[in-house]
C-alpha atoms as a PDB file:
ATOM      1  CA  UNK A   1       0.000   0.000   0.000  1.00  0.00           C
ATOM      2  CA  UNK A   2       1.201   3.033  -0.807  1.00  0.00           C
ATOM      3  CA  UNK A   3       1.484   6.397   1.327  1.00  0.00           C
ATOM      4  CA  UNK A   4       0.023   9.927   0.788  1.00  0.00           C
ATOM      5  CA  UNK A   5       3.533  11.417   0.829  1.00  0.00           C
ATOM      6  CA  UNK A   6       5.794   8.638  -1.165  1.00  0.00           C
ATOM      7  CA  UNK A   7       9.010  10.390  -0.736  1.00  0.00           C
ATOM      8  CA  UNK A   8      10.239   8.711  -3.760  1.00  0.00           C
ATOM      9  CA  UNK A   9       6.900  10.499  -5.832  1.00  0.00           C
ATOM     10  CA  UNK A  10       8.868  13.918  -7.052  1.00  0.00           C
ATOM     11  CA  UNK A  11       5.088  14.866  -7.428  1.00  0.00           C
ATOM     12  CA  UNK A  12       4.422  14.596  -3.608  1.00  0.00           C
ATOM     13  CA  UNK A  13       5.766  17.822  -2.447  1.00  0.00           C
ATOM     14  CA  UNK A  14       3.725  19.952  -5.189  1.00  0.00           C
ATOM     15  CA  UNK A  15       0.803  18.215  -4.237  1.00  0.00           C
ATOM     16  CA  UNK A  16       0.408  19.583  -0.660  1.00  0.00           C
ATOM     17  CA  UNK A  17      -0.223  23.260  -1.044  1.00  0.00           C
ATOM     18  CA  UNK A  18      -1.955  23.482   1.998  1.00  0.00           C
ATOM     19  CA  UNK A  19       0.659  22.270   4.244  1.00  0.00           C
ATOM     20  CA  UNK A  20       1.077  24.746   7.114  1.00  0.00           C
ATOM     21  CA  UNK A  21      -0.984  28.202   7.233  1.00  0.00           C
ATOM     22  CA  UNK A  22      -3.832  27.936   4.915  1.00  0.00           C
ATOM     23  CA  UNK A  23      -3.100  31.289   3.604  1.00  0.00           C
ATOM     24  CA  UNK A  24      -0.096  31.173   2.448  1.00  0.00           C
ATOM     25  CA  UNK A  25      -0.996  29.456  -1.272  1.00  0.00           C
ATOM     26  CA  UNK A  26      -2.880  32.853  -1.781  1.00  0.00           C
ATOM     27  CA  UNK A  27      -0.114  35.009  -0.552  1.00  0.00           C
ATOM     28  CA  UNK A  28       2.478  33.574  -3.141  1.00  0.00           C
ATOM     29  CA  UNK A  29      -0.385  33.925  -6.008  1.00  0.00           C
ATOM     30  CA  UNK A  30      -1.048  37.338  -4.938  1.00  0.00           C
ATOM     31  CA  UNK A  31       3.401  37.796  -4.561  1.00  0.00           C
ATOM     32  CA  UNK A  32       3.449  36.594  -8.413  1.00  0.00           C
ATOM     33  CA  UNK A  33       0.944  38.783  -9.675  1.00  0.00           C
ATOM     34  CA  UNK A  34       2.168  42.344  -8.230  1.00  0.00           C
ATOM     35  CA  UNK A  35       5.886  41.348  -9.475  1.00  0.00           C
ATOM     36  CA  UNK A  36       4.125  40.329 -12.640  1.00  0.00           C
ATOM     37  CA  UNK A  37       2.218  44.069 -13.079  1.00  0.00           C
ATOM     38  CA  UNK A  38       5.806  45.567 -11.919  1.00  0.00           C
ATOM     39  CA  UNK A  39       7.039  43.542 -14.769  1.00  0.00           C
ATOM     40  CA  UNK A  40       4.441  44.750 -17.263  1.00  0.00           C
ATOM     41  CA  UNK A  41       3.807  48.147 -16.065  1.00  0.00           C
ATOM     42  CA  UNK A  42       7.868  48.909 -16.435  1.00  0.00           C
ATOM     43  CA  UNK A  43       7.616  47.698 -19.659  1.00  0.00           C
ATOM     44  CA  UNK A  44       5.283  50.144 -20.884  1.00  0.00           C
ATOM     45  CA  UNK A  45       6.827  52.957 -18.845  1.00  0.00           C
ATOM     46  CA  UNK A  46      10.191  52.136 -20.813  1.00  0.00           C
ATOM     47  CA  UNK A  47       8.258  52.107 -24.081  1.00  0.00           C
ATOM     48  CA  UNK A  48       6.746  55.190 -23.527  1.00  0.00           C
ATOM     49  CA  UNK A  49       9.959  57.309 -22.358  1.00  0.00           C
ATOM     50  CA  UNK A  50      12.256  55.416 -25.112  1.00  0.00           C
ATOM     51  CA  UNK A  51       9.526  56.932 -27.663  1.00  0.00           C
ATOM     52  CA  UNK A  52       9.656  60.189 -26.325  1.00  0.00           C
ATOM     53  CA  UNK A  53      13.545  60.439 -26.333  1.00  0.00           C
ATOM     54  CA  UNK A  54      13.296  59.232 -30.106  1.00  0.00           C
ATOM     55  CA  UNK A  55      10.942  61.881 -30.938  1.00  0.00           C
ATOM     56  CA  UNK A  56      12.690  64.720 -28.672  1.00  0.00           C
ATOM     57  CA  UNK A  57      15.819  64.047 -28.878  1.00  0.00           C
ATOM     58  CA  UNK A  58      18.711  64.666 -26.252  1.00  0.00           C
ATOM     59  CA  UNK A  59      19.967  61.993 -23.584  1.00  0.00           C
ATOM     60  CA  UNK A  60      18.665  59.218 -22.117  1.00  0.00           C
ATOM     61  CA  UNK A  61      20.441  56.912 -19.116  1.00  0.00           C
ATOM     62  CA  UNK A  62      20.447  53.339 -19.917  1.00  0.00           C
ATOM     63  CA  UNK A  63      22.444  49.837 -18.662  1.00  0.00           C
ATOM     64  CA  UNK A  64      24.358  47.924 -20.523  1.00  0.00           C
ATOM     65  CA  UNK A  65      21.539  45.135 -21.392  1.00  0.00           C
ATOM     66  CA  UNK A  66      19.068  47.822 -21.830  1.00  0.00           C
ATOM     67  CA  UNK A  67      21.435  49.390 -24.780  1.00  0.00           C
ATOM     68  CA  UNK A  68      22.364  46.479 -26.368  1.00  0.00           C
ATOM     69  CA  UNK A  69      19.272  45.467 -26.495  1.00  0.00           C
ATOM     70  CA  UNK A  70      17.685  48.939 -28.248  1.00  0.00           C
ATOM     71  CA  UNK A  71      20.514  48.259 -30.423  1.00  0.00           C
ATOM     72  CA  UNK A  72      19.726  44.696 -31.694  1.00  0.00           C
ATOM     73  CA  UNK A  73      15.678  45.478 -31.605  1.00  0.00           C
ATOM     74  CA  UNK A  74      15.053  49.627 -31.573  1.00  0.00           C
ATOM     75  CA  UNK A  75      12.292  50.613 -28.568  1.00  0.00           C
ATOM     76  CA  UNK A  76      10.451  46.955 -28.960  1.00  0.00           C
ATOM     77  CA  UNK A  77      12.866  44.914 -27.300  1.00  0.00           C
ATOM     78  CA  UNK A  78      13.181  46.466 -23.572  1.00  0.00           C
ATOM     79  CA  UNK A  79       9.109  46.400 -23.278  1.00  0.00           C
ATOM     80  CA  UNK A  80       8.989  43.141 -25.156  1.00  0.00           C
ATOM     81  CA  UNK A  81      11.202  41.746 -22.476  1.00  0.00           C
ATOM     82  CA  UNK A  82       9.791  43.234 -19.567  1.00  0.00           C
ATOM     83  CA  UNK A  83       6.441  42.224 -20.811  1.00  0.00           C
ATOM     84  CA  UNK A  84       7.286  38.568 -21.370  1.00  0.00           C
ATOM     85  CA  UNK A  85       8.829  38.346 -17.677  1.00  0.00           C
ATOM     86  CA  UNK A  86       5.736  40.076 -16.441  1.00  0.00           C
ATOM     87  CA  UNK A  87       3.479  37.398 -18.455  1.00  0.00           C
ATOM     88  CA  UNK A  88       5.790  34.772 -16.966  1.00  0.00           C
ATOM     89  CA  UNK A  89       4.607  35.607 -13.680  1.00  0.00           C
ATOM     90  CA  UNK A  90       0.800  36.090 -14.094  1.00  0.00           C
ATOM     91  CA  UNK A  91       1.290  32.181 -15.706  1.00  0.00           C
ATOM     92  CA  UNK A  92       2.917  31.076 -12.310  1.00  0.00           C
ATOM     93  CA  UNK A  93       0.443  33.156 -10.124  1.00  0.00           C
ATOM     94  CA  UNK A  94      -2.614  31.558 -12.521  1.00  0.00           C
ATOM     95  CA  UNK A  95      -0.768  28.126 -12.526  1.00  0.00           C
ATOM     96  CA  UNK A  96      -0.921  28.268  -8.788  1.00  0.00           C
ATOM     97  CA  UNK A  97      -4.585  29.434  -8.111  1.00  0.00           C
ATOM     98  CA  UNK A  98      -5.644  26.651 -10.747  1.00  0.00           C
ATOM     99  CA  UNK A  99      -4.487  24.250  -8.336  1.00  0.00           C
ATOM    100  CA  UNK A 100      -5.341  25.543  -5.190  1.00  0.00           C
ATOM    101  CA  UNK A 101      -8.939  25.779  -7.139  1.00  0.00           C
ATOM    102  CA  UNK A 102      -8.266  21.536  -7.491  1.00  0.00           C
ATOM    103  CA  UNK A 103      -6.665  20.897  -4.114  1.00  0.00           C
ATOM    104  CA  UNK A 104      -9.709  22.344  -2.665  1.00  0.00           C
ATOM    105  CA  UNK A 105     -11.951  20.787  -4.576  1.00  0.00           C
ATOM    106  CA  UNK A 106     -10.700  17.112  -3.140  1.00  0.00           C
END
């Protein structure tokens, strides 16, 4: 007969979300999705101010990445990033509310 937590199972840790404070599934899917509107929302701030500085002119401060990057892709590839690591986390905060949605279910 097998266990509910088969140590050997590299499932079995995943599949006890609820292990502890009951709150604490919600706090990580609510952690994920404010990084994940910081992601998105600095993404569309850098859009905006690299397409103001094209249109001005004059100086604008960026990194390293952030230059080599406008280099290879003009203004779309500072937002696209920032957008796609912002997307990355609203998956991992949806991920996880899907299944605390199943967990409670059982």
């Amino acid at each position: 007969m097998k266990t509910e937590t088969d140590k050997n199972d590299k499932h079995s840790r995943e599949d006890h979300i609820f292990e502890g404070n009951r709150a604490t599934p919600y706090f990580r899917i609510i952690l994920r999705g404010i990084v994940g509107l910081f992601f998105a929302g600095a993404g569309v701030y850098q859009f905006i101010r690299i397409q103001h500085w094209e249109a001005a002119g004059g100086i604008i401060e960026m990194n390293d990445l952030q230059q080599l990057l406008y280099k290879l892709t003009g203004k779309w590839g500072i937002p696209a990033l920032l957008l796609l690591a912002g997307g990355v986390f609203f998956y991992l905060a949806y991920a996880r509310w899907k299944r605390v949605k199943m967990q409670r279910r059982l």
